[in-house]
C-alpha atoms as a PDB file:
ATOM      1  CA  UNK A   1     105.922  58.116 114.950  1.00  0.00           C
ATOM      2  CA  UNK A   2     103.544  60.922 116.186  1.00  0.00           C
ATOM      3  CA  UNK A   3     105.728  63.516 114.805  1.00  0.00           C
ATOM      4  CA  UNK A   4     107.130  61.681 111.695  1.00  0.00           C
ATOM      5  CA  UNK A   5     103.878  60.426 110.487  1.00  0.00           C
ATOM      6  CA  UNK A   6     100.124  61.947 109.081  1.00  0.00           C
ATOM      7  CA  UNK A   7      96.813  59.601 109.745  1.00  0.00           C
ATOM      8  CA  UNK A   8      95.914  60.911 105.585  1.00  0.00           C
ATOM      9  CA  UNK A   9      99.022  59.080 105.006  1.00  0.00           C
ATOM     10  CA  UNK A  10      98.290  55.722 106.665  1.00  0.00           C
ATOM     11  CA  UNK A  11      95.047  55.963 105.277  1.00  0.00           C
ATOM     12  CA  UNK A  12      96.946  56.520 101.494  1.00  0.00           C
ATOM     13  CA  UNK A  13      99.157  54.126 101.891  1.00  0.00           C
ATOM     14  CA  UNK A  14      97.256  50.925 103.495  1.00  0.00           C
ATOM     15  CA  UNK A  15      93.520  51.442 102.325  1.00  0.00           C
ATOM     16  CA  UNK A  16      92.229  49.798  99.520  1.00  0.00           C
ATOM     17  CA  UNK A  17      90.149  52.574  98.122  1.00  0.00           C
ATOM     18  CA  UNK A  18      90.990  56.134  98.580  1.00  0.00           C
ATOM     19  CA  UNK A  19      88.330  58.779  97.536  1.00  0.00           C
ATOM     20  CA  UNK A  20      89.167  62.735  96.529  1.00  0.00           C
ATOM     21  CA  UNK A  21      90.285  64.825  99.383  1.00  0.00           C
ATOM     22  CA  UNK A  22      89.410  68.715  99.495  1.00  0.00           C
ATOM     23  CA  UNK A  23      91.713  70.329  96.644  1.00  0.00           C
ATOM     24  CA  UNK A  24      94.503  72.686  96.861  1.00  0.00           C
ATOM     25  CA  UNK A  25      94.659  74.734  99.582  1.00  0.00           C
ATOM     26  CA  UNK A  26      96.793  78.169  98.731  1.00  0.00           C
ATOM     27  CA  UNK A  27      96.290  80.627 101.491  1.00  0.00           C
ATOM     28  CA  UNK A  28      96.863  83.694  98.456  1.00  0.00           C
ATOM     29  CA  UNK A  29      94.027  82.695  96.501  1.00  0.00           C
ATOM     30  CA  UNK A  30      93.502  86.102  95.236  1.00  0.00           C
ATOM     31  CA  UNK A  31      96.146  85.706  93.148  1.00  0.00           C
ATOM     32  CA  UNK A  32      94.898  81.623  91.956  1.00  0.00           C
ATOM     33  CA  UNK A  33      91.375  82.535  90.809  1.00  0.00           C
ATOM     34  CA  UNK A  34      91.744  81.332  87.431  1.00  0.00           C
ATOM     35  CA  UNK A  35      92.672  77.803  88.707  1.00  0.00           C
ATOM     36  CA  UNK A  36      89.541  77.289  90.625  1.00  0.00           C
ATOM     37  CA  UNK A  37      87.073  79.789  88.259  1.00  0.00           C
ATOM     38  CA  UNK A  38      87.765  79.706  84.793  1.00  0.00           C
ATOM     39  CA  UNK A  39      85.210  82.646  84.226  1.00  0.00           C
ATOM     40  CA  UNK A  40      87.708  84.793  85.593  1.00  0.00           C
ATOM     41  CA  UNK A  41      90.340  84.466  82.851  1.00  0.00           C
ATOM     42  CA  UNK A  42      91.938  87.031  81.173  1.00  0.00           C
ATOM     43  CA  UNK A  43      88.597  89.436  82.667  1.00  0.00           C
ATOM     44  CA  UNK A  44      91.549  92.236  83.632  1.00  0.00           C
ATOM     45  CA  UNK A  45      93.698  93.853  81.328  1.00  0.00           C
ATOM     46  CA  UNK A  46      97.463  92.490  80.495  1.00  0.00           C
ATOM     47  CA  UNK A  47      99.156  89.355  80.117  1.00  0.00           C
ATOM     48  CA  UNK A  48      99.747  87.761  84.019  1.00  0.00           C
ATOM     49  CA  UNK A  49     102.114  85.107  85.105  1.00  0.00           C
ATOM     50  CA  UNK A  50     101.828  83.850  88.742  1.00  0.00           C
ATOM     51  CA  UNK A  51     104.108  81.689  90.398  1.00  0.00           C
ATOM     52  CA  UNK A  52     103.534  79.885  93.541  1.00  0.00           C
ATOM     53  CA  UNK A  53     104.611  77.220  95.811  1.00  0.00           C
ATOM     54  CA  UNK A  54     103.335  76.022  98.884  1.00  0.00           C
ATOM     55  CA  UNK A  55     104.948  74.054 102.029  1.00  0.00           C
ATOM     56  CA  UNK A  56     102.094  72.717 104.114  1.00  0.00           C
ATOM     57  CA  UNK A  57     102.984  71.889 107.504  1.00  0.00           C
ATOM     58  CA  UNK A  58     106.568  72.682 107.693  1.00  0.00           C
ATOM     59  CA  UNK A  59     108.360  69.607 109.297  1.00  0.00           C
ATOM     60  CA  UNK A  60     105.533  66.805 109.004  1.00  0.00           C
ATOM     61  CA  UNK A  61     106.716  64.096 107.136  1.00  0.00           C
ATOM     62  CA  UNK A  62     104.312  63.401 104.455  1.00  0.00           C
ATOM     63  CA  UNK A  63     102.577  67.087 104.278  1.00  0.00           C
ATOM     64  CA  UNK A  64     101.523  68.479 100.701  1.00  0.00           C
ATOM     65  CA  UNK A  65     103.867  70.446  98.903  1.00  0.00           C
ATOM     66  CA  UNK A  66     102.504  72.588  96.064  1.00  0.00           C
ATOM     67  CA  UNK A  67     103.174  73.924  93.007  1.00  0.00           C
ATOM     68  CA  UNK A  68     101.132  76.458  90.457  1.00  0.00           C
ATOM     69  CA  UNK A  69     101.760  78.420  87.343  1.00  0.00           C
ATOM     70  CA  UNK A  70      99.238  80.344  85.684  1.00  0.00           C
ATOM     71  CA  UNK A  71      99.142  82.878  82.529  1.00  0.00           C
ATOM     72  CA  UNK A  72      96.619  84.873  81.409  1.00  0.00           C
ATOM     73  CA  UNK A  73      95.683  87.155  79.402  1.00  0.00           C
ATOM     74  CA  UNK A  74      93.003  89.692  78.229  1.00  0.00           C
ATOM     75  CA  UNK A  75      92.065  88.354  73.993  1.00  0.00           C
ATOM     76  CA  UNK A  76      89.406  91.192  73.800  1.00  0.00           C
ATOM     77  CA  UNK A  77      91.858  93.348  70.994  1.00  0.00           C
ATOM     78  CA  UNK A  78      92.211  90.449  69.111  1.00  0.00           C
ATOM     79  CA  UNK A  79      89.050  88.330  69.502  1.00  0.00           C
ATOM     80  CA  UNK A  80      86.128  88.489  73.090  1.00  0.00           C
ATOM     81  CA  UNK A  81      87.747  87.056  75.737  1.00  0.00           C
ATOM     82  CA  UNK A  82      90.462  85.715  77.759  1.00  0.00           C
ATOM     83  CA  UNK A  83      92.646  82.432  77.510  1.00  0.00           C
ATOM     84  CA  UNK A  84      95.119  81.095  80.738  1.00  0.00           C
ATOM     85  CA  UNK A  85      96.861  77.701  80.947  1.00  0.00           C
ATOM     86  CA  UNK A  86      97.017  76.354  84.419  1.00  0.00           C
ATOM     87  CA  UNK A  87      99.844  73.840  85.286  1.00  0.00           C
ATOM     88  CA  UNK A  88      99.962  72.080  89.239  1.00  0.00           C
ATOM     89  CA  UNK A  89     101.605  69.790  90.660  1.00  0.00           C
ATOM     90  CA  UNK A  90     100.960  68.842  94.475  1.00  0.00           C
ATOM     91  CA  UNK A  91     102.534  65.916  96.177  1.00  0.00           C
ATOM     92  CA  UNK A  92     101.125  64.302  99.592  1.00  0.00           C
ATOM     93  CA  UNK A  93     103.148  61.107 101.499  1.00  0.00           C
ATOM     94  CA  UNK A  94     103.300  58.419  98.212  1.00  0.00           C
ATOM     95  CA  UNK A  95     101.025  60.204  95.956  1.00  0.00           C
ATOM     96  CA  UNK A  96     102.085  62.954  93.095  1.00  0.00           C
ATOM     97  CA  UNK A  97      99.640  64.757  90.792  1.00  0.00           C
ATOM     98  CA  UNK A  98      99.916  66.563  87.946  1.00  0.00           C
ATOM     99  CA  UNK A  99      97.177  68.985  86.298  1.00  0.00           C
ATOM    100  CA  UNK A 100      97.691  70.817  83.089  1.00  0.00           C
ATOM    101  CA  UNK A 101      94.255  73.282  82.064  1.00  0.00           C
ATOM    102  CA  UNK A 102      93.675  75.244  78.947  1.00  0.00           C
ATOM    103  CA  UNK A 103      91.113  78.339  80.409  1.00  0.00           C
ATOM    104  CA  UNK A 104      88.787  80.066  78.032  1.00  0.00           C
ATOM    105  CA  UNK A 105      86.200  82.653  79.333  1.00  0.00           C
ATOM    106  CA  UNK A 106      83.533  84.902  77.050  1.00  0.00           C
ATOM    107  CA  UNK A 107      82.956  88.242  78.617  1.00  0.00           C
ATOM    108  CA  UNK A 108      79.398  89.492  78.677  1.00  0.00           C
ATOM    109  CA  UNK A 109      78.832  93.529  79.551  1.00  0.00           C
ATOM    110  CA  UNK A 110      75.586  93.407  82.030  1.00  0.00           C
ATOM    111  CA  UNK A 111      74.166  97.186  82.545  1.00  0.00           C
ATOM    112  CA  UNK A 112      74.929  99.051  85.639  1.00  0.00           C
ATOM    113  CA  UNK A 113      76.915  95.830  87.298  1.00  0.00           C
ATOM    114  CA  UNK A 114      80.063  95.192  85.051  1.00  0.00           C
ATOM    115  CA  UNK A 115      81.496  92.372  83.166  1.00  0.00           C
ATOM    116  CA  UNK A 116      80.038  88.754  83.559  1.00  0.00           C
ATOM    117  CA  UNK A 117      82.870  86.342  82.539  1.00  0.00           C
ATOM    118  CA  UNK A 118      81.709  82.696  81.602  1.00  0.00           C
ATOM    119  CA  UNK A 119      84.634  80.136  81.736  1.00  0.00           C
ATOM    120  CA  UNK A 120      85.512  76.572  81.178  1.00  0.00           C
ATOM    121  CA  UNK A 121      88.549  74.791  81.465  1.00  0.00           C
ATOM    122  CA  UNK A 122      89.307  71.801  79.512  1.00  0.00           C
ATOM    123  CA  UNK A 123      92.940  69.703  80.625  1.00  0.00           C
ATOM    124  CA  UNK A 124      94.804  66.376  82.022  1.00  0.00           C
ATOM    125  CA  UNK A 125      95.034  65.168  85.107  1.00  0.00           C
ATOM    126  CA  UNK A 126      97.947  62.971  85.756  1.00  0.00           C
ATOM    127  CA  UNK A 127      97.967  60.839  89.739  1.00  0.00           C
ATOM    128  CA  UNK A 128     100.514  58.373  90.241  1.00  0.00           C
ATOM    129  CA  UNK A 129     101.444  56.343  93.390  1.00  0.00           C
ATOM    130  CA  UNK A 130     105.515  55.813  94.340  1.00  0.00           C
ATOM    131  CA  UNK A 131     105.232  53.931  97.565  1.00  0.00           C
ATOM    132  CA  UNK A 132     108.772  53.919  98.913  1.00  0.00           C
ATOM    133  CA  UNK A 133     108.163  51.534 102.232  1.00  0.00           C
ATOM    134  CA  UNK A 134     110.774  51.438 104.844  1.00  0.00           C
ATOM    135  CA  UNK A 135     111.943  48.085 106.367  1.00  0.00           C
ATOM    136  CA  UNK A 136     111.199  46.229 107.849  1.00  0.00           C
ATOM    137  CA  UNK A 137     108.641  46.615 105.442  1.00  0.00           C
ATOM    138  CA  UNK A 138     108.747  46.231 101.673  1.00  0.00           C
ATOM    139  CA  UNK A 139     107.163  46.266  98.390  1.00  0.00           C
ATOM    140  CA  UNK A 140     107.715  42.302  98.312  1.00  0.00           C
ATOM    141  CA  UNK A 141     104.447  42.564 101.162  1.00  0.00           C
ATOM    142  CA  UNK A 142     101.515  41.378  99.211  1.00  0.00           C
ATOM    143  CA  UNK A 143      98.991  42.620 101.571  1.00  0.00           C
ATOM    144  CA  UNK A 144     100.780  45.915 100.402  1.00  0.00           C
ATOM    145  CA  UNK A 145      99.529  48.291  96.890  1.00  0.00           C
ATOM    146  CA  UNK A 146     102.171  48.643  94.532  1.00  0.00           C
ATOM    147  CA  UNK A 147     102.788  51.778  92.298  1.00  0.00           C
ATOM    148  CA  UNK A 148     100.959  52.636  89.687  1.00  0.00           C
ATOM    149  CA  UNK A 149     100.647  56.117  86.620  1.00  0.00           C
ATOM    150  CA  UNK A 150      96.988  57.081  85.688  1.00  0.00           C
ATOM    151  CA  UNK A 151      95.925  60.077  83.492  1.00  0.00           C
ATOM    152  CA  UNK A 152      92.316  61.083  83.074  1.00  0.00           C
ATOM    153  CA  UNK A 153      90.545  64.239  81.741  1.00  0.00           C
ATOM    154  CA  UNK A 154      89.757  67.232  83.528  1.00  0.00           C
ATOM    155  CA  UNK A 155      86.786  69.857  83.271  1.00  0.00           C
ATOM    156  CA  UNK A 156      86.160  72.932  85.127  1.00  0.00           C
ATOM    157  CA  UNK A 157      83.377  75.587  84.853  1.00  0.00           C
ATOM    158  CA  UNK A 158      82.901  78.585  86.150  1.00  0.00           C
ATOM    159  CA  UNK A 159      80.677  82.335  86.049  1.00  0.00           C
ATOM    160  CA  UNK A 160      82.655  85.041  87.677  1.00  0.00           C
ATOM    161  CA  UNK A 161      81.538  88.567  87.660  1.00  0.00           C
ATOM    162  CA  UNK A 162      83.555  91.807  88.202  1.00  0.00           C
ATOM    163  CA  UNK A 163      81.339  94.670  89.255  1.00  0.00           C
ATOM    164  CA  UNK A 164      82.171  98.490  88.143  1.00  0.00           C
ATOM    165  CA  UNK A 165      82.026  99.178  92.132  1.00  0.00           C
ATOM    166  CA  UNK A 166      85.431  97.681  92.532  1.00  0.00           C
ATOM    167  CA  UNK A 167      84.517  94.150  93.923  1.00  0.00           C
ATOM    168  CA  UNK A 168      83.571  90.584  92.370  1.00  0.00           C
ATOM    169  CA  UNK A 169      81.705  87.189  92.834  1.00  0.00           C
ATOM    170  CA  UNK A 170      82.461  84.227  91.653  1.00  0.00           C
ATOM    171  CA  UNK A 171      80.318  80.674  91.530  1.00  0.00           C
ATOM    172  CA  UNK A 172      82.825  77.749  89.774  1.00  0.00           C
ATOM    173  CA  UNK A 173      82.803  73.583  90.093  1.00  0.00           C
ATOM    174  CA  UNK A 174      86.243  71.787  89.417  1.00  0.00           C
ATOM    175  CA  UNK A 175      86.673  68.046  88.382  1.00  0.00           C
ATOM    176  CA  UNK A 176      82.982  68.007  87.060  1.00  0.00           C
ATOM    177  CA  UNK A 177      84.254  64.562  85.667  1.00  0.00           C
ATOM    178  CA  UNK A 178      85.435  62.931  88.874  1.00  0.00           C
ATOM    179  CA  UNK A 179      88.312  60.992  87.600  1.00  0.00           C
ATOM    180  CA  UNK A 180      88.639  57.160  88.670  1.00  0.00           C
ATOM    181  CA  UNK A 181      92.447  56.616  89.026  1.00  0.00           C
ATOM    182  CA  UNK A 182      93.028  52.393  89.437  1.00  0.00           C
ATOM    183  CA  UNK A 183      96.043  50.817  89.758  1.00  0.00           C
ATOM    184  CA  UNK A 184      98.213  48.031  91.504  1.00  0.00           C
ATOM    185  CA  UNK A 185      97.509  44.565  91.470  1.00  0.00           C
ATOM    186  CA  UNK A 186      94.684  42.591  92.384  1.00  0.00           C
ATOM    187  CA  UNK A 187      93.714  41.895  95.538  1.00  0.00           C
ATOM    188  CA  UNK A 188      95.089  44.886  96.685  1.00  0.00           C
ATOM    189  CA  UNK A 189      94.053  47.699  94.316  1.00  0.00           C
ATOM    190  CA  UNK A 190      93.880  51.506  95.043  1.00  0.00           C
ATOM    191  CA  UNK A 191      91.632  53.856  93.470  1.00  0.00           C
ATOM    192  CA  UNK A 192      91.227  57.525  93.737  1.00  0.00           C
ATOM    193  CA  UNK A 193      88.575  59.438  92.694  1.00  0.00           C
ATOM    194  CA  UNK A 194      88.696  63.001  91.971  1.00  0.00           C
ATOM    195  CA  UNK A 195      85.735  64.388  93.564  1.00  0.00           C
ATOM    196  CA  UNK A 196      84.063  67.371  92.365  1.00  0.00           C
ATOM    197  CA  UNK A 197      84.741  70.111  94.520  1.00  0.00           C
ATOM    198  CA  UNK A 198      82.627  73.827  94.294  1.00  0.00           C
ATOM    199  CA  UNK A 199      83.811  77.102  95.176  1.00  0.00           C
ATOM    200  CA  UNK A 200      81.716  80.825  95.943  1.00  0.00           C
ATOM    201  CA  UNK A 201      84.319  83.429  96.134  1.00  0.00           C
ATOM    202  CA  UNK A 202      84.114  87.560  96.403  1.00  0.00           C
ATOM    203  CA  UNK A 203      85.635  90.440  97.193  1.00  0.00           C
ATOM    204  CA  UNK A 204      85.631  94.516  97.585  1.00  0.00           C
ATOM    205  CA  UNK A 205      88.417  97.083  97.286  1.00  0.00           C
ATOM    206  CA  UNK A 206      87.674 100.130  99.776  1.00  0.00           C
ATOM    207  CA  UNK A 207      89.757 103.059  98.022  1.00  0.00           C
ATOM    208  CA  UNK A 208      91.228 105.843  99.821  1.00  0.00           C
ATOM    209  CA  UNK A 209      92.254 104.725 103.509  1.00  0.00           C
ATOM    210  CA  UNK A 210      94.826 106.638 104.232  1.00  0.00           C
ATOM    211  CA  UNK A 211      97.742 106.658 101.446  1.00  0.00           C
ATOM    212  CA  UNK A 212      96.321 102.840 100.526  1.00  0.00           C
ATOM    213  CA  UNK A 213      93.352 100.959  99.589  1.00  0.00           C
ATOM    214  CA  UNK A 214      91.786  97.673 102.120  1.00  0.00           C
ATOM    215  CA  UNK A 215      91.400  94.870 100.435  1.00  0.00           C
ATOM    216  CA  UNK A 216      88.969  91.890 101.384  1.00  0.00           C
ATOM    217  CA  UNK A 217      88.387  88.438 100.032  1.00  0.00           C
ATOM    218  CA  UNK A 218      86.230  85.167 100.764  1.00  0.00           C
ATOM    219  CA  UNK A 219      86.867  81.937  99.443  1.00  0.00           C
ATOM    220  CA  UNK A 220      84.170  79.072 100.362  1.00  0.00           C
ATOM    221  CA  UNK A 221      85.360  75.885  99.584  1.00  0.00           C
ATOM    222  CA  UNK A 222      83.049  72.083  99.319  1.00  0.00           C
ATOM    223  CA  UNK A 223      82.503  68.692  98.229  1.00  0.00           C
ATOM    224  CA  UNK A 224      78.677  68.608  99.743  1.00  0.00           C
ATOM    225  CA  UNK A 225      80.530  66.437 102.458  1.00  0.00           C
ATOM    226  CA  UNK A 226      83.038  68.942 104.135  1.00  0.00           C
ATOM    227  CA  UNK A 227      83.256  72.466 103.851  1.00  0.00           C
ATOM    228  CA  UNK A 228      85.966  75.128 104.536  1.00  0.00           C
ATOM    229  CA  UNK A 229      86.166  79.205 104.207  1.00  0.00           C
ATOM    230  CA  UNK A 230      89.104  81.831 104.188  1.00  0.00           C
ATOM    231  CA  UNK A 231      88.517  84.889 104.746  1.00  0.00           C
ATOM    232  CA  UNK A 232      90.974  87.855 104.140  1.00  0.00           C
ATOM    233  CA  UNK A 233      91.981  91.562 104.474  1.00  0.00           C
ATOM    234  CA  UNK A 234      94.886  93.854 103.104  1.00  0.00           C
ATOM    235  CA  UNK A 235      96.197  96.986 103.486  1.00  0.00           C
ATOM    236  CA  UNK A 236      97.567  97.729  99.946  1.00  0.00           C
ATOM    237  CA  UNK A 237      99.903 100.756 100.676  1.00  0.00           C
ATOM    238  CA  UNK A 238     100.294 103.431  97.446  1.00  0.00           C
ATOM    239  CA  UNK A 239     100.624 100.095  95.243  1.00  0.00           C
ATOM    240  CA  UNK A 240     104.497  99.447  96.891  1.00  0.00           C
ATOM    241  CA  UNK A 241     103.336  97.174  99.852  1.00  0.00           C
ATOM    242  CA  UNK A 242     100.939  94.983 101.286  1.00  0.00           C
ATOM    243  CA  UNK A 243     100.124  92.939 104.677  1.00  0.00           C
ATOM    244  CA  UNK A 244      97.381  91.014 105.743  1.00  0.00           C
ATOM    245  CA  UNK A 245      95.886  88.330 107.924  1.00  0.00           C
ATOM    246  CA  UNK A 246      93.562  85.514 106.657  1.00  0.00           C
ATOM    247  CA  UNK A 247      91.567  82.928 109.085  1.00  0.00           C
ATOM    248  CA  UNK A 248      90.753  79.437 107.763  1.00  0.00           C
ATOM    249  CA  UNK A 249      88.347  77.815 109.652  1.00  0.00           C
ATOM    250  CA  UNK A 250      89.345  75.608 112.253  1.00  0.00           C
ATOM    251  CA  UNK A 251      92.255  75.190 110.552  1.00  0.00           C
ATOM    252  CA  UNK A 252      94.862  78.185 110.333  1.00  0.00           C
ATOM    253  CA  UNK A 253      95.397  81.833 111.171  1.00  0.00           C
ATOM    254  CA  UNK A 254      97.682  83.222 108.274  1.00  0.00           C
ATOM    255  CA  UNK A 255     100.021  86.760 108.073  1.00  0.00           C
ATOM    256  CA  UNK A 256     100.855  88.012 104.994  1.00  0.00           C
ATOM    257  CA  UNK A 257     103.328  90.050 103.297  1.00  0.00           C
ATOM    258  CA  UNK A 258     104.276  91.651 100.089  1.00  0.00           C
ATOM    259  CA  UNK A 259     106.473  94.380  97.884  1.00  0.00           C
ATOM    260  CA  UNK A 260     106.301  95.671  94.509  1.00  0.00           C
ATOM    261  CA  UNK A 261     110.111  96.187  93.483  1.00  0.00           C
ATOM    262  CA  UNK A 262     109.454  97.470  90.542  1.00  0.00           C
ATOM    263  CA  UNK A 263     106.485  98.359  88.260  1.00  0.00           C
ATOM    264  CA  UNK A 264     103.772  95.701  87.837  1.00  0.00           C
ATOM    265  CA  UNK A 265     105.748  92.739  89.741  1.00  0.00           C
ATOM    266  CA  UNK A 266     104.384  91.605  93.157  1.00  0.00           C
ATOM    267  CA  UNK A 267     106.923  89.017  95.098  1.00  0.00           C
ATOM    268  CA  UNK A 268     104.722  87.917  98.525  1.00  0.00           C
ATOM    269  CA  UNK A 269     104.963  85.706 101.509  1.00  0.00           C
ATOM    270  CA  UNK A 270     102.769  84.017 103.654  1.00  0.00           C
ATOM    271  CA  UNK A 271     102.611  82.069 107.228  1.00  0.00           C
ATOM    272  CA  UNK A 272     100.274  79.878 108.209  1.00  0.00           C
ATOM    273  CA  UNK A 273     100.194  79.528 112.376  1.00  0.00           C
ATOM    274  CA  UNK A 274      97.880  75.936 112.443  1.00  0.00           C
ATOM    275  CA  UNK A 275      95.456  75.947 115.196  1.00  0.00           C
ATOM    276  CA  UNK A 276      94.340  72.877 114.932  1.00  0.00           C
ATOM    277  CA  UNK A 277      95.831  69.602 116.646  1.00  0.00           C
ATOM    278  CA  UNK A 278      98.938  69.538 114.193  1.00  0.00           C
ATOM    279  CA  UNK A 279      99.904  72.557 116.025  1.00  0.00           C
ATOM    280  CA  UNK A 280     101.792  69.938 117.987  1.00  0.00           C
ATOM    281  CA  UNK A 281     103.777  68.734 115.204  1.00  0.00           C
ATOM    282  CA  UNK A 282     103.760  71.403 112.252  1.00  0.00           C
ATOM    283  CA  UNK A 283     106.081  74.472 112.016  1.00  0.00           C
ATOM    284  CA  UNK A 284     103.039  75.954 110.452  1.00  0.00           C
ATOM    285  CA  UNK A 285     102.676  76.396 106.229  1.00  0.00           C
ATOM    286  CA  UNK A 286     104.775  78.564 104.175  1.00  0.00           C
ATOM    287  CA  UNK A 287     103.663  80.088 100.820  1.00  0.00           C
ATOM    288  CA  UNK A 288     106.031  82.095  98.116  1.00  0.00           C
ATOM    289  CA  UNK A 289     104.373  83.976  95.216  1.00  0.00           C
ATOM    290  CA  UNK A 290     105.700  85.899  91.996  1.00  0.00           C
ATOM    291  CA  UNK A 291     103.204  87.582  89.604  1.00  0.00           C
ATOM    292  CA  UNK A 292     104.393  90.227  87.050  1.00  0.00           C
ATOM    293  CA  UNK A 293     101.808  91.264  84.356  1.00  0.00           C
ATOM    294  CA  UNK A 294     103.066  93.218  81.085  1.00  0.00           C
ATOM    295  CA  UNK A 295     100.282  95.284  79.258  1.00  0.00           C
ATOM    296  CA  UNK A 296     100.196  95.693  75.040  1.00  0.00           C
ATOM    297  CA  UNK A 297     100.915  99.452  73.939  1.00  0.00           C
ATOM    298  CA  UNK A 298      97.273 101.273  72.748  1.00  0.00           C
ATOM    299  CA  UNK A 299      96.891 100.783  69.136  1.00  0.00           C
ATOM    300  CA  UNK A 300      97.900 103.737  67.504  1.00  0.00           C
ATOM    301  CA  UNK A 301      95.094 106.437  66.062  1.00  0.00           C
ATOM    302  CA  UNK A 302      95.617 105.866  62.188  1.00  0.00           C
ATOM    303  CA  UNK A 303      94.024 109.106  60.644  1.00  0.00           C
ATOM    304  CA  UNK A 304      93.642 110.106  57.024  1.00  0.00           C
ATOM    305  CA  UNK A 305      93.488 113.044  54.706  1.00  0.00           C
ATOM    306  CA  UNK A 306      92.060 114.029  51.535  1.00  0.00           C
ATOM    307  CA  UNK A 307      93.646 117.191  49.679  1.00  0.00           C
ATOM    308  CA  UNK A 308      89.983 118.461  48.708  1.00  0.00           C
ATOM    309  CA  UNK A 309      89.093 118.423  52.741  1.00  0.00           C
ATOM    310  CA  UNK A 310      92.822 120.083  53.798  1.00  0.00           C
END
């Protein structure tokens, strides 16, 4: 049981109230800002697609699995501002959820620091329970919840700010609405309540090491009841290659990898080595991401002549 089983899951499964847990956890959140700050948006140039999916401890029956897609990109020739859509789905023991966002962010220029970009996000939030009990045990147990499909909305907000000395700060809140999910029937009914989480988040580029650049990020990560930090640095080497290392506190130590095959696509790879008690249990997390960006031709230069000014 110790190795095919999680306590989260117990408590999932057999509690009659279960309140929001910390959010996503993706170990390449440099590449998920837009997800967790809206500000952030479409603030660089192109049109960006990431891809990424996440196997939290590897071999733990139960563990999240995770899934993200987000597009961006930069409005600012057409109208000020950027626009993403944001699409997750993460799935823990009996419980699946699905998020869909629409991401706006105005950019405001600020004198001698950069580019202020303030975001919301506006989507759906879908969380359903599937219990799937083994027997003995079965659904036919009254003293047991029963499955239920709940959609709510979703708000996010966000200020992120990227300086003109190559780094950035961030300030965001996500599910401002905290979501009450109810279901089953009574007297066992489960609830879930998407609490609302806030996130501080930075970074600086250091150009010039060698034939590369070092790259170094902080996430901080809290409900006002728990909170968590990763903290990250890259070697990015002449824009083919990258590796890293990222510490989560008292929680993971993580290596990462990643190649540019061709121009403006980055596949990467990362390994999370837990160092917590489920390093007894878990093969450690595994996390696969694909981002290409494409970037609009320059308008052309339209001149004009007059024959009397020839």
């Amino acid at each position: 049981m110790k190795k095919n089983s999680l306590v989260v899951l117990l408590l999932l499964a057999l509690g009659s109230s279960v309140y929001g847990q910390q959010q996503k956890l993706i170990t390449n959140f440099m590449y998920d800002k837009m997800s967790l700050n809206p500000g952030e948006t479409g603030i660089d140039e192109g049109i960006c697609g990431v891809m990424l999916y996440r196997n939290q401890w590897d071999k733990v029956n139960g563990a999240p699995n995770s899934m993200l897609l987000n597009i961006e990109a930069n409005m600012n020739r057409f109208f000020p501002g950027g626009i993403g859509v944001t699409v997750f789905h993460d799935q823990i023991g009996f419980n699946r959820q699905n998020n869909v966002m629409l991401n706006y962010s105005y950019p405001l220029q600020i004198n001698g620091l950069g580019t202020l970009g303030i975001g919301v996000g506006v989507g759906l939030m879908n969380f359903s329970v599937s219990p799937e009990w083994v027997p003995p045990t079965t659904i036919n147990d009254n003293t047991l919840p029963a499955g239920y499909v709940a959609n709510n909305l979703d708000l996010n907000f966000g200020l992120y700010l990227k300086g003109n000395n190559d780094y950035y700060v961030g300030l965001s809140s996500t599910q401002l609405t905290q979501s009450l999910f109810t279901g089953g029937v009574a007297p066992i009914v489960s609830t879930y309540n998407a609490k609302r989480h806030y996130y501080l988040m930075g970074g600086k580029t250091f150009k010039g090491i060698g034939n590369g650049d070092i790259e170094t990020n902080l996430l901080v990560r809290t409900d006002l009841v728990k909170t968590s930090f990763d903290v990250n640095a890259r070697y990015l080497w002449n824009n083919k290659a990258y590796g890293g290392l990222t510490y989560r506190l008292s929680d993971a130590i993580a290596f990462m990898v990643g190649y540019m095959p061709i121009q403006n696509l980055t596949v990467g790879y990362s390994y999370d080595m837990s160092i917590n008690r489920l390093s007894s249990v878990s093969r450690g997390s595994h996390e696969i991401l694909v981002k290409y960006c494409y970037y609009l031709p320059p308008v052309p230069i339209q001149k004009s002549k007059h024959p009397r000014w020839l």
